[in-house]
PDB file of N, CA and C in Angstrom:
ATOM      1  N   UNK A   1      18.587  28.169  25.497  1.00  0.00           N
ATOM      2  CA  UNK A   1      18.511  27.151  24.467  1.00  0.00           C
ATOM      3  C   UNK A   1      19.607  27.422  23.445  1.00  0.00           C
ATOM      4  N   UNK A   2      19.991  26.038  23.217  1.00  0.00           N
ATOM      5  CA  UNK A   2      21.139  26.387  22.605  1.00  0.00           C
ATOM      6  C   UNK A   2      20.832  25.748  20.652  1.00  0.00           C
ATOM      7  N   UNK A   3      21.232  26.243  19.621  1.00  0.00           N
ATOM      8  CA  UNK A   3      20.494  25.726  18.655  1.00  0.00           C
ATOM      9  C   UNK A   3      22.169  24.913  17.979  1.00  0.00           C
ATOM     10  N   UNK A   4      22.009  23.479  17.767  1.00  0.00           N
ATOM     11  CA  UNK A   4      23.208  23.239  17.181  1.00  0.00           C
ATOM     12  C   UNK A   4      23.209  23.540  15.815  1.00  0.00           C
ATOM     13  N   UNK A   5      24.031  24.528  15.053  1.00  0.00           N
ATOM     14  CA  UNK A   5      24.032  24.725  13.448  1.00  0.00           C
ATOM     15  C   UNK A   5      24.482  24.136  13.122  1.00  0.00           C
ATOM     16  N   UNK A   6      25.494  23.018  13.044  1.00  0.00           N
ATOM     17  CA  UNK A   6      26.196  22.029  12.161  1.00  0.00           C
ATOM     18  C   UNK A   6      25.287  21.319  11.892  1.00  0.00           C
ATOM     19  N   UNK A   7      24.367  20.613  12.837  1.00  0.00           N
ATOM     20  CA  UNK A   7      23.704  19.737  12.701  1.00  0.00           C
ATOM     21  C   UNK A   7      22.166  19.839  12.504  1.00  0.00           C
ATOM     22  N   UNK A   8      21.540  21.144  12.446  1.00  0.00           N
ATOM     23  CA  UNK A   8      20.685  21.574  11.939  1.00  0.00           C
ATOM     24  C   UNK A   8      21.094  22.008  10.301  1.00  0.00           C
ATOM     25  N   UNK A   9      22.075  22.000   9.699  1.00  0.00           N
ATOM     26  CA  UNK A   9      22.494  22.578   8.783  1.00  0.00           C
ATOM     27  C   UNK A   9      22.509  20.994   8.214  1.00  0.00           C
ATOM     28  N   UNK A  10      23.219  20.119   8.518  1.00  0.00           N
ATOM     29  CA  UNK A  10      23.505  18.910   8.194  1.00  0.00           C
ATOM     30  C   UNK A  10      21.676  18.183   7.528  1.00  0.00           C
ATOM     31  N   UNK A  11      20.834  18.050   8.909  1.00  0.00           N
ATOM     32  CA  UNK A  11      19.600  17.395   8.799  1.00  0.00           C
ATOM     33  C   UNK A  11      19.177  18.166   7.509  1.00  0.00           C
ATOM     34  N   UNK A  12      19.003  19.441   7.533  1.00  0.00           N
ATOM     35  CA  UNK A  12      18.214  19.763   6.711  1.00  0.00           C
ATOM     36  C   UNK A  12      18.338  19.593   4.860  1.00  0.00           C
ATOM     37  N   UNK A  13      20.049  19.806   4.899  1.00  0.00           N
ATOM     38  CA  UNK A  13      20.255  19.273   3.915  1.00  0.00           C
ATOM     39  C   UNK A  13      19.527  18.064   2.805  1.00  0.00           C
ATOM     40  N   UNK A  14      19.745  17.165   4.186  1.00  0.00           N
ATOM     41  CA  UNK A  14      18.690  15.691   3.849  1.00  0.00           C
ATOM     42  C   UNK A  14      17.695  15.611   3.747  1.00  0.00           C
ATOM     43  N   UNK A  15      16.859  16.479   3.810  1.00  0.00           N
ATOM     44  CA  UNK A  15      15.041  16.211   4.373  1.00  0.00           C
ATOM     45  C   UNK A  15      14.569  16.237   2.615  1.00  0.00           C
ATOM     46  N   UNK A  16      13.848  14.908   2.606  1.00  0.00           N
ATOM     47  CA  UNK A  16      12.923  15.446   1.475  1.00  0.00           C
ATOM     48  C   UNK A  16      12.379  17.150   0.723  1.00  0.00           C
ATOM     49  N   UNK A  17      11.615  17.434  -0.283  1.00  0.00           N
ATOM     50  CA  UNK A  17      10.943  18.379  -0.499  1.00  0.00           C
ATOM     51  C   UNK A  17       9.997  18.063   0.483  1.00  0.00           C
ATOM     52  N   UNK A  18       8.209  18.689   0.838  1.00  0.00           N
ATOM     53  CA  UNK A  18       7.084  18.779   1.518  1.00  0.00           C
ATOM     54  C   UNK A  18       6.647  17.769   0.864  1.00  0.00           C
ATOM     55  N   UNK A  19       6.656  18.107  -0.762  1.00  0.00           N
ATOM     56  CA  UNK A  19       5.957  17.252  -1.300  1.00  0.00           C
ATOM     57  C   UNK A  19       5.926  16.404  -1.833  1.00  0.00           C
ATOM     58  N   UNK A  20       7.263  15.467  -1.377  1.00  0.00           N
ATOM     59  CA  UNK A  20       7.567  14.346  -1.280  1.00  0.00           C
ATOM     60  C   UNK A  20       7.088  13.693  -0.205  1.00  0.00           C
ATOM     61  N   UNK A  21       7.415  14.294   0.801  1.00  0.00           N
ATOM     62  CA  UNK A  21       6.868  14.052   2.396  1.00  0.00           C
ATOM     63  C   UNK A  21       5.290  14.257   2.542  1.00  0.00           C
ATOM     64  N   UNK A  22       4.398  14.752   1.667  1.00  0.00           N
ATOM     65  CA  UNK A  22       2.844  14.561   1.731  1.00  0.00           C
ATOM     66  C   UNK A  22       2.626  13.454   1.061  1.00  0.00           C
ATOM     67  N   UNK A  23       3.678  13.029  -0.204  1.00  0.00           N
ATOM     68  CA  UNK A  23       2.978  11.658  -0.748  1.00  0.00           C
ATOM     69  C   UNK A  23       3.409  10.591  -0.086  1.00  0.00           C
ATOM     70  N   UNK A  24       4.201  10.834   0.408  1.00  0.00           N
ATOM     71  CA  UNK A  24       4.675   9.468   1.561  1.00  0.00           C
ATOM     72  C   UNK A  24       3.852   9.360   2.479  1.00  0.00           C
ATOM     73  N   UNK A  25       3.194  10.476   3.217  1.00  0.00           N
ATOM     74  CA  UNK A  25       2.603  10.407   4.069  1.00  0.00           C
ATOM     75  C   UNK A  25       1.069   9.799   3.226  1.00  0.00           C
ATOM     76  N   UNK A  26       0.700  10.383   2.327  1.00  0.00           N
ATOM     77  CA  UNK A  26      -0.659   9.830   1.559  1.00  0.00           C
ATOM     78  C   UNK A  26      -0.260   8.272   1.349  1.00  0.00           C
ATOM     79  N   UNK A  27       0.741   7.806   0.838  1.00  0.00           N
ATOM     80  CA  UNK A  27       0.920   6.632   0.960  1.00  0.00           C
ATOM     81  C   UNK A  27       0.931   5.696   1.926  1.00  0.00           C
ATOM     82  N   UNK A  28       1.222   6.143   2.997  1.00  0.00           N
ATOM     83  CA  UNK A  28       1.003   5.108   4.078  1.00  0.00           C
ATOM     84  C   UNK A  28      -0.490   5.472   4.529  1.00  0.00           C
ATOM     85  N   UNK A  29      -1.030   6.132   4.618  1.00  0.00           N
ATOM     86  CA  UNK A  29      -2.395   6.223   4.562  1.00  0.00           C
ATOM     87  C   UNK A  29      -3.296   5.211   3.837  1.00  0.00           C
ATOM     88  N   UNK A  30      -2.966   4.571   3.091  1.00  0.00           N
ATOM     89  CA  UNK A  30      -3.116   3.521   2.228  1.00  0.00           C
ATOM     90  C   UNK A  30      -2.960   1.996   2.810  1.00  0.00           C
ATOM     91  N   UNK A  31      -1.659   2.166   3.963  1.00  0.00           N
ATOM     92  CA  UNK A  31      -2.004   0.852   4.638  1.00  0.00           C
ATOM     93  C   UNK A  31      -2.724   0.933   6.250  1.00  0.00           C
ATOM     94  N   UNK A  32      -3.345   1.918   6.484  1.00  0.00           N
ATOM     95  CA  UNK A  32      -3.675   2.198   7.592  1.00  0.00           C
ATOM     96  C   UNK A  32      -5.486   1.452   7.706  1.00  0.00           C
ATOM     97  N   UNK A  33      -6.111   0.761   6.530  1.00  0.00           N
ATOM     98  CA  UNK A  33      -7.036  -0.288   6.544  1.00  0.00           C
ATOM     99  C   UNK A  33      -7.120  -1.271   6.591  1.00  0.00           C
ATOM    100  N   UNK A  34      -7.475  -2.077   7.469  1.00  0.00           N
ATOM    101  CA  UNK A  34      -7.408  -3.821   7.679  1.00  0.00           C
ATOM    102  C   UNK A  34      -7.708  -4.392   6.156  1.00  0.00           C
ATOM    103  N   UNK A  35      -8.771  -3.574   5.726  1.00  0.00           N
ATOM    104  CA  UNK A  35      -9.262  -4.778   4.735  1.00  0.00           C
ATOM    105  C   UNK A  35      -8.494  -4.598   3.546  1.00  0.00           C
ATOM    106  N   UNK A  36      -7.381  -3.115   3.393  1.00  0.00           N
ATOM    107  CA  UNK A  36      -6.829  -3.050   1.891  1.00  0.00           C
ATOM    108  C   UNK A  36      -5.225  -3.932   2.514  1.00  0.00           C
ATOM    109  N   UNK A  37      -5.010  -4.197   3.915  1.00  0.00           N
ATOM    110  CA  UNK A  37      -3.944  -4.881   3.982  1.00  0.00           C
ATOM    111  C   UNK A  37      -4.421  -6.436   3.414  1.00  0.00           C
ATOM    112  N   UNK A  38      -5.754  -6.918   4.351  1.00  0.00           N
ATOM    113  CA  UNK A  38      -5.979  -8.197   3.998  1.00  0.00           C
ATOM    114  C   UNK A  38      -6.156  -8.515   2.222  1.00  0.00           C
ATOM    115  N   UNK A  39      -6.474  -7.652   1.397  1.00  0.00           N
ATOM    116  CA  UNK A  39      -6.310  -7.426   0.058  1.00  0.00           C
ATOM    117  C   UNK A  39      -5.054  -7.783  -0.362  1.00  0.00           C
ATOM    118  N   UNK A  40      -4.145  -7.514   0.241  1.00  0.00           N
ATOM    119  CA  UNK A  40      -2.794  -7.228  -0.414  1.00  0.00           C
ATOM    120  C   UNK A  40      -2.295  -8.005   0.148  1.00  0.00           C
ATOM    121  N   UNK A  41      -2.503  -9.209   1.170  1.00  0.00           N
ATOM    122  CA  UNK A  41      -1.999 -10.273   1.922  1.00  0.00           C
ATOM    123  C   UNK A  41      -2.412 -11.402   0.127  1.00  0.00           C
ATOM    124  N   UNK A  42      -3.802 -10.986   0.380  1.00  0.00           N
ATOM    125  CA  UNK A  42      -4.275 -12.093  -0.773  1.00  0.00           C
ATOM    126  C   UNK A  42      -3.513 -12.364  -1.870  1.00  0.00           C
ATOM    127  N   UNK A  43      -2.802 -11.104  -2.528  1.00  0.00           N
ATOM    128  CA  UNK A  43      -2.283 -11.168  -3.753  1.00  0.00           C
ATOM    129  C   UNK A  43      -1.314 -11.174  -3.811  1.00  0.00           C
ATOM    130  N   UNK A  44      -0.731 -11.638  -2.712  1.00  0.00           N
ATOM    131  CA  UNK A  44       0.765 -12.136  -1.856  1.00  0.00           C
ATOM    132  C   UNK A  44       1.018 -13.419  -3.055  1.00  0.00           C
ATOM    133  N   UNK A  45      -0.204 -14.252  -2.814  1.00  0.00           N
ATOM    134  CA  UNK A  45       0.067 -15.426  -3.321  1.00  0.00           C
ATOM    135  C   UNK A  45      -0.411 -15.770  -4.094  1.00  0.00           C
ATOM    136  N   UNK A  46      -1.231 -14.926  -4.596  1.00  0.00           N
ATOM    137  CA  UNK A  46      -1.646 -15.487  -6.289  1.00  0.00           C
ATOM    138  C   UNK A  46      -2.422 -14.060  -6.701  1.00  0.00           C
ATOM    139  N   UNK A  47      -2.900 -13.801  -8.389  1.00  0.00           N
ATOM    140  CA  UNK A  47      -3.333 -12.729  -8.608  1.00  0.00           C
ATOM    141  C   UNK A  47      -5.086 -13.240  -8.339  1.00  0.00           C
ATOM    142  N   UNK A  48      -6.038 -12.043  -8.352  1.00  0.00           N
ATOM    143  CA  UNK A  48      -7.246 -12.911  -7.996  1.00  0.00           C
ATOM    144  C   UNK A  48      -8.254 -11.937  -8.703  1.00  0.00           C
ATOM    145  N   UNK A  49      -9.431 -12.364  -9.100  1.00  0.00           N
ATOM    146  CA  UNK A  49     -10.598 -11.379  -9.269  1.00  0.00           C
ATOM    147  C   UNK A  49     -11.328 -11.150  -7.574  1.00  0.00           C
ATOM    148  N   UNK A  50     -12.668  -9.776  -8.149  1.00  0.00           N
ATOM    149  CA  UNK A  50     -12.881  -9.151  -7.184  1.00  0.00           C
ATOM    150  C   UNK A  50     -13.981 -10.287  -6.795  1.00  0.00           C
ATOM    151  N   UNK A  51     -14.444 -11.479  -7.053  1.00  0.00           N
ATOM    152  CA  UNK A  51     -15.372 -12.321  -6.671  1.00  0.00           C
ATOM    153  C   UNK A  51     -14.726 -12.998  -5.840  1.00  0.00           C
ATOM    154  N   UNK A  52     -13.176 -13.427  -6.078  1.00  0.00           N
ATOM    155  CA  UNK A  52     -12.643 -14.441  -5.105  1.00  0.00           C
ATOM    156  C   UNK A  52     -11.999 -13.684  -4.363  1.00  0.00           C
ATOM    157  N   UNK A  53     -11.471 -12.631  -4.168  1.00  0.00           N
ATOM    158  CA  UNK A  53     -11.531 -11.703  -2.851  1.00  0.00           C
ATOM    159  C   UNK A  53     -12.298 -11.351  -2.391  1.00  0.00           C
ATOM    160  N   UNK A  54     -14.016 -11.251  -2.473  1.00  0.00           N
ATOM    161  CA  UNK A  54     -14.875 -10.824  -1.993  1.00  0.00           C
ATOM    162  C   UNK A  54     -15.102 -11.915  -0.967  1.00  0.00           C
ATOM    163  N   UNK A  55     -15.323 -13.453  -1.805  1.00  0.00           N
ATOM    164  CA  UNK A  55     -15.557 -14.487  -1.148  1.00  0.00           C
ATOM    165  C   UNK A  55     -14.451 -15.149   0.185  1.00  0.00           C
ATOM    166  N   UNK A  56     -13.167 -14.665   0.016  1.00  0.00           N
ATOM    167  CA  UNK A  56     -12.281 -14.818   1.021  1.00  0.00           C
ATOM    168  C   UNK A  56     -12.703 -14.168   2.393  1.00  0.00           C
ATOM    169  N   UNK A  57     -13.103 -12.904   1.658  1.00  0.00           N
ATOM    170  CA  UNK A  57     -12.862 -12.045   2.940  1.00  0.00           C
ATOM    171  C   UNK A  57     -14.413 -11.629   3.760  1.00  0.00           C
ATOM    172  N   UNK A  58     -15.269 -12.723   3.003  1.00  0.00           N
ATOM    173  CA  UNK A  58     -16.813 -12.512   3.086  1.00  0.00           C
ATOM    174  C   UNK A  58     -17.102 -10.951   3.555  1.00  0.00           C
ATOM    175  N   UNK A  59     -16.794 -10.258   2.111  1.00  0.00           N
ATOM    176  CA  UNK A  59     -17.217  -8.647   1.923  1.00  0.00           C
ATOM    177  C   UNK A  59     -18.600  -9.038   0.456  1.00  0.00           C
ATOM    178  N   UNK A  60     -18.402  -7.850   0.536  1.00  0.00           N
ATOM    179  CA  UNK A  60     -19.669  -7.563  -0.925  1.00  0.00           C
ATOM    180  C   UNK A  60     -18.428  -6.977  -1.814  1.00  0.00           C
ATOM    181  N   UNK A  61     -18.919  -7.829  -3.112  1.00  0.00           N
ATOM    182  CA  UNK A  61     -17.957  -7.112  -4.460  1.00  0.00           C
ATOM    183  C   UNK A  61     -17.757  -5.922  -4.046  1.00  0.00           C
ATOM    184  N   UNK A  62     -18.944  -5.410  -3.863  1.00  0.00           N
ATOM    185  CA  UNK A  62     -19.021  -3.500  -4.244  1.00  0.00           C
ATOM    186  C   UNK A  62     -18.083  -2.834  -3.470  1.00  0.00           C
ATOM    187  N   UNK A  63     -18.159  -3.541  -2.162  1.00  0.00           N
ATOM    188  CA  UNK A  63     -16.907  -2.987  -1.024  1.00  0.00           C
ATOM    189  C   UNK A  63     -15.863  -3.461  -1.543  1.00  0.00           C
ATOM    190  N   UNK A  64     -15.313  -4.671  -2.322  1.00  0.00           N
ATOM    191  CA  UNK A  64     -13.817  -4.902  -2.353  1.00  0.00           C
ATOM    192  C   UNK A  64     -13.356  -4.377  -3.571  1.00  0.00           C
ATOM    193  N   UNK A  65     -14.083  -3.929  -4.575  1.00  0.00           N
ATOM    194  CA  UNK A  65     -14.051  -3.093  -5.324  1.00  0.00           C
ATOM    195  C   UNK A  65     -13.694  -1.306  -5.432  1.00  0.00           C
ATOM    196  N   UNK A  66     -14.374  -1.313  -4.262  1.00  0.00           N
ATOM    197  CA  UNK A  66     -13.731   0.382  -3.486  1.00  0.00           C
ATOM    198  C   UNK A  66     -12.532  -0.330  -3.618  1.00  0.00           C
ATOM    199  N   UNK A  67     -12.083  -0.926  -2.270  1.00  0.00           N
ATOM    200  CA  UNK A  67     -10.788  -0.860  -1.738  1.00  0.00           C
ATOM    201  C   UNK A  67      -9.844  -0.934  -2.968  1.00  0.00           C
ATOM    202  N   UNK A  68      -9.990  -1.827  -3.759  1.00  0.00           N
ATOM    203  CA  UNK A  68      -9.184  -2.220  -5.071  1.00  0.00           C
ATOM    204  C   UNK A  68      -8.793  -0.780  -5.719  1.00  0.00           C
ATOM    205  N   UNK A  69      -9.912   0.003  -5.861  1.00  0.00           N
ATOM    206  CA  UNK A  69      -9.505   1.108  -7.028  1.00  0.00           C
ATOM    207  C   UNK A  69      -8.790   2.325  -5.810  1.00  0.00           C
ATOM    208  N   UNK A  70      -8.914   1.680  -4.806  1.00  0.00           N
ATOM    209  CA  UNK A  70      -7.732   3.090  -3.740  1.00  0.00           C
ATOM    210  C   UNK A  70      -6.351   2.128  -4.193  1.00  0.00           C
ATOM    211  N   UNK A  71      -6.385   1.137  -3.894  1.00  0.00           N
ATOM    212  CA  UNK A  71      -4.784   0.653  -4.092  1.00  0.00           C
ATOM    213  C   UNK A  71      -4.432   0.987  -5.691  1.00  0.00           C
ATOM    214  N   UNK A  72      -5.204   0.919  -6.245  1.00  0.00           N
ATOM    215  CA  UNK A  72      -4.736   0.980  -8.112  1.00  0.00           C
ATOM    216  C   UNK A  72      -4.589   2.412  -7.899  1.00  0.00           C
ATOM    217  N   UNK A  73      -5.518   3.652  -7.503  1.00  0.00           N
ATOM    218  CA  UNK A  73      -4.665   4.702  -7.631  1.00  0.00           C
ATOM    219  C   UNK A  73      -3.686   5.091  -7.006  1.00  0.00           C
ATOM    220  N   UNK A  74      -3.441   4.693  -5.898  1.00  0.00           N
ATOM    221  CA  UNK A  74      -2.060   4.423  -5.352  1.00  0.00           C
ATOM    222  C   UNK A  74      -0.915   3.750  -5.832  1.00  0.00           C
ATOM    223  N   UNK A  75      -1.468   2.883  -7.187  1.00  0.00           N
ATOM    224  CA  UNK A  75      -0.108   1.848  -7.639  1.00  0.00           C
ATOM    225  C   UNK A  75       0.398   1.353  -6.906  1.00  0.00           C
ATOM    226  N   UNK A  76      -0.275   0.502  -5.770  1.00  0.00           N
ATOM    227  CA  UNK A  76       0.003  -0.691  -5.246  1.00  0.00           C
ATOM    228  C   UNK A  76      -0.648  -1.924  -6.432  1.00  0.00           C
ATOM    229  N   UNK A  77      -1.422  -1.794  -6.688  1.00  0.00           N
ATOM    230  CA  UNK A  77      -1.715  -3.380  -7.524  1.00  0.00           C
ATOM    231  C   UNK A  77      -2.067  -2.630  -8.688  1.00  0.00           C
ATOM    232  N   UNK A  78      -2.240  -3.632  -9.499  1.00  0.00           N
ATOM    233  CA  UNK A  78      -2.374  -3.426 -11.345  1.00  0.00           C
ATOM    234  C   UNK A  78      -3.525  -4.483 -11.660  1.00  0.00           C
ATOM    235  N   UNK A  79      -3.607  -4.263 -13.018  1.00  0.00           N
ATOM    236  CA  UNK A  79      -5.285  -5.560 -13.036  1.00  0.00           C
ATOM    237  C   UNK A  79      -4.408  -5.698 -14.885  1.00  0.00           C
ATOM    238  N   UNK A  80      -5.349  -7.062 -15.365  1.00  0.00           N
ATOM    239  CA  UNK A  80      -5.438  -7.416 -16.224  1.00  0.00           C
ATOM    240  C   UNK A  80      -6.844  -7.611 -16.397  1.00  0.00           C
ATOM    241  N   UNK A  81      -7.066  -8.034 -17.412  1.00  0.00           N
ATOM    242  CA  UNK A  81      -8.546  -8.070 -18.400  1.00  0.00           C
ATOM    243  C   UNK A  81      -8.287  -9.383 -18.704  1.00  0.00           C
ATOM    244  N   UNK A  82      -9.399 -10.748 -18.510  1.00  0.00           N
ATOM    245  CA  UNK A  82      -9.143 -11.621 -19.452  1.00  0.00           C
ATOM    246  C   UNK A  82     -10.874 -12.082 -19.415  1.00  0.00           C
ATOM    247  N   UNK A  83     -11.570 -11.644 -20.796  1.00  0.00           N
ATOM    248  CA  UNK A  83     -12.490 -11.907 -21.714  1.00  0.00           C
ATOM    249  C   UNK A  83     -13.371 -10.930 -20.552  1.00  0.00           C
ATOM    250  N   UNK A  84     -14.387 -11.065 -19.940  1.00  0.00           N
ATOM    251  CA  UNK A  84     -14.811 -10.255 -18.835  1.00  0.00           C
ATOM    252  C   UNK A  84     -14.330  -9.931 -17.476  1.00  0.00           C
ATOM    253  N   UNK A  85     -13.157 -10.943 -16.956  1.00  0.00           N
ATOM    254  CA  UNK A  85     -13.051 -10.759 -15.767  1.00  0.00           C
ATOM    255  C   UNK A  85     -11.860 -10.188 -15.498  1.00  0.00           C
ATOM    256  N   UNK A  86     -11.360  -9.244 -14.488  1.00  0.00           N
ATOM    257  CA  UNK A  86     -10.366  -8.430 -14.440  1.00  0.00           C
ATOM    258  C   UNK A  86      -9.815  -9.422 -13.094  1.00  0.00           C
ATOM    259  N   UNK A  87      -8.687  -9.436 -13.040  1.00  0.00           N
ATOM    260  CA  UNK A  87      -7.873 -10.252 -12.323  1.00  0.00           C
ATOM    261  C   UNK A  87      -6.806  -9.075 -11.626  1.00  0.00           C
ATOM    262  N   UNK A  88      -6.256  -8.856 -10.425  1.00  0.00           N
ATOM    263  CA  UNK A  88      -5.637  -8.072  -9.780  1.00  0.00           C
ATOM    264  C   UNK A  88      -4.340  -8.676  -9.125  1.00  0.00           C
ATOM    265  N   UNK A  89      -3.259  -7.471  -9.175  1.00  0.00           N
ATOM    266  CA  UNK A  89      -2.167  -8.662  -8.703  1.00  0.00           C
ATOM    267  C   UNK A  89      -1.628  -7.172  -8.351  1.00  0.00           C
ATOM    268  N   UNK A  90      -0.492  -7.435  -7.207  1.00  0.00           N
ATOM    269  CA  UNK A  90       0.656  -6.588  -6.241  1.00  0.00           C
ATOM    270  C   UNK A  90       1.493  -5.703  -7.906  1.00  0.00           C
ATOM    271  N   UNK A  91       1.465  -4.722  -7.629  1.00  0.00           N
ATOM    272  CA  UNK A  91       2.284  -3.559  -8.664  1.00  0.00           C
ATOM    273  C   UNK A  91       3.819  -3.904  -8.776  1.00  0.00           C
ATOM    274  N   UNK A  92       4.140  -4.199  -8.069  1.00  0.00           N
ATOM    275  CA  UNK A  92       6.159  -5.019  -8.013  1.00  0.00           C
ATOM    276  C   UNK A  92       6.450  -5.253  -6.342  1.00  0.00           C
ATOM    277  N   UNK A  93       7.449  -5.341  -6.162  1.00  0.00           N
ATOM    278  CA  UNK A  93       8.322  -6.102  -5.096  1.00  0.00           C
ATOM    279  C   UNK A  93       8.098  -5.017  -3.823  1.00  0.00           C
ATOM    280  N   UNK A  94       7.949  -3.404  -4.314  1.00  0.00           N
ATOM    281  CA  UNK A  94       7.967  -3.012  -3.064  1.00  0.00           C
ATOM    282  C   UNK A  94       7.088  -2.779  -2.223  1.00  0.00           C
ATOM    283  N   UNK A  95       5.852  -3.508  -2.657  1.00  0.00           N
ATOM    284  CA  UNK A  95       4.471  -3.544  -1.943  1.00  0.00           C
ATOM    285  C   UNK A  95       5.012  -4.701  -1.271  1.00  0.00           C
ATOM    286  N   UNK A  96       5.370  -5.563  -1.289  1.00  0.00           N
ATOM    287  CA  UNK A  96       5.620  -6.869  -0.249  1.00  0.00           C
ATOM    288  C   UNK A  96       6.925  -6.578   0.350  1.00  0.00           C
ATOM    289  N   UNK A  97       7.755  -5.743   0.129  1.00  0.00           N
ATOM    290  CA  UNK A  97       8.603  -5.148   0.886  1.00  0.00           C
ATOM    291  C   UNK A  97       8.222  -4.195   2.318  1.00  0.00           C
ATOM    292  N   UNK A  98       7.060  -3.441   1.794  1.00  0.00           N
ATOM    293  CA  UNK A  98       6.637  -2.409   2.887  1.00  0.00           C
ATOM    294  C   UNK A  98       5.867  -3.547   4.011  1.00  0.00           C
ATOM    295  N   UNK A  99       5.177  -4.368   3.141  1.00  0.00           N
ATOM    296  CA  UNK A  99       3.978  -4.551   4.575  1.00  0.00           C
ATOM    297  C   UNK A  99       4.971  -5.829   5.275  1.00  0.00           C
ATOM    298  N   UNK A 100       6.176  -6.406   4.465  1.00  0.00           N
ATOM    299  CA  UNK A 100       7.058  -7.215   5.697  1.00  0.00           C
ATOM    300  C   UNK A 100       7.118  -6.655   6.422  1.00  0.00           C
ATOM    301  N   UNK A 101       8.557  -5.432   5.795  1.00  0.00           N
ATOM    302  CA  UNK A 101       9.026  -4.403   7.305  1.00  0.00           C
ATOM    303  C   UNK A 101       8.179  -3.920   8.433  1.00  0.00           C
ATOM    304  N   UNK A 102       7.027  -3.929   7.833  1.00  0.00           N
ATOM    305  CA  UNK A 102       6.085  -3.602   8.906  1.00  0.00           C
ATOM    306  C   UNK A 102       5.060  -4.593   9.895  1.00  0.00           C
ATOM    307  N   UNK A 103       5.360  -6.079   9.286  1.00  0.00           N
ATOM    308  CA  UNK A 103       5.157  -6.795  10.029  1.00  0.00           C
ATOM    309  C   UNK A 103       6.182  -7.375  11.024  1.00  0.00           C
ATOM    310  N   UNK A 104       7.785  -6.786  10.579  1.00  0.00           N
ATOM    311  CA  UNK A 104       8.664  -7.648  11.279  1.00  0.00           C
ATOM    312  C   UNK A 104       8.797  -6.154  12.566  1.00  0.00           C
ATOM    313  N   UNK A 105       8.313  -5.452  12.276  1.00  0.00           N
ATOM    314  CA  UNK A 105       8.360  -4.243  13.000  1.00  0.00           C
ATOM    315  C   UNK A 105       7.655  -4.313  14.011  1.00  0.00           C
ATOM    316  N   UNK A 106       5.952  -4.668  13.935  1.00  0.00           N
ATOM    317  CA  UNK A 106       4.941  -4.691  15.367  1.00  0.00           C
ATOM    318  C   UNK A 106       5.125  -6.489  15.663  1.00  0.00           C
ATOM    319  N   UNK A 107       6.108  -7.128  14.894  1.00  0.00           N
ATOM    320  CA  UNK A 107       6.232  -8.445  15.474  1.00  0.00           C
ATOM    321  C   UNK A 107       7.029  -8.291  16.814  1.00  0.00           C
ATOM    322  N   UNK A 108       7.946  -7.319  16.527  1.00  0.00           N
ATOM    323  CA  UNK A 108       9.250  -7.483  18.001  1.00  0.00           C
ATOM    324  C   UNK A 108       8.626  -7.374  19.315  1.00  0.00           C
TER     325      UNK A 108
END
């Protein structure tokens, strides 16, 4: 076996820290659920409370409510407050960036 050093010398250069590479990896862990993708399909197109995502996706609040507070600690989506009802919407551009690439990806 032969070990190439230029190019083992080269790669490694590039490689993330670990622990960059565990939160990436924790992060996609995050889209690896149907229902926090179908969540994040929803707020594709408009921001929504957890009643009218519940009712879309005929879940129980209480379940779409989990899912909600994994994406908020993930900083995929953000919420507002207006008088009692909290309204949820996509964190910026690169949440609808990831789940394209990854639809134009298992599309081919």
């Amino acid at each position: 076996m032969h070990v190439h050093e230029d190019i083992v010398a080269k790669v490694e250069k590039e490689m993330p820290d670990d622990e960059i590479l565990f939160d990436l990896a924790e992060l996609f862990k995050i889209f690896g659920d149907s229902t926090r993708i179908k969540i994040l399909y929803l707020l594709f197109e408009s921001e929504m409370c957890v009643c009218d995502i519940a009712q879309m996706l005929r879940m129980t609040q209480s379940a779409i409510s989990h899912q909600l507070a994994v994406l908020k600690k993930s900083k995929l989506v953000k919420y507002r407050r207006e008088g009692k009802t909290v309204f949820y919407s996509l964190s910026d551009g690169h949440v609808r960036t990831i789940i394209d690439q990854g639809m134009e990806h298992v599309s081919e």
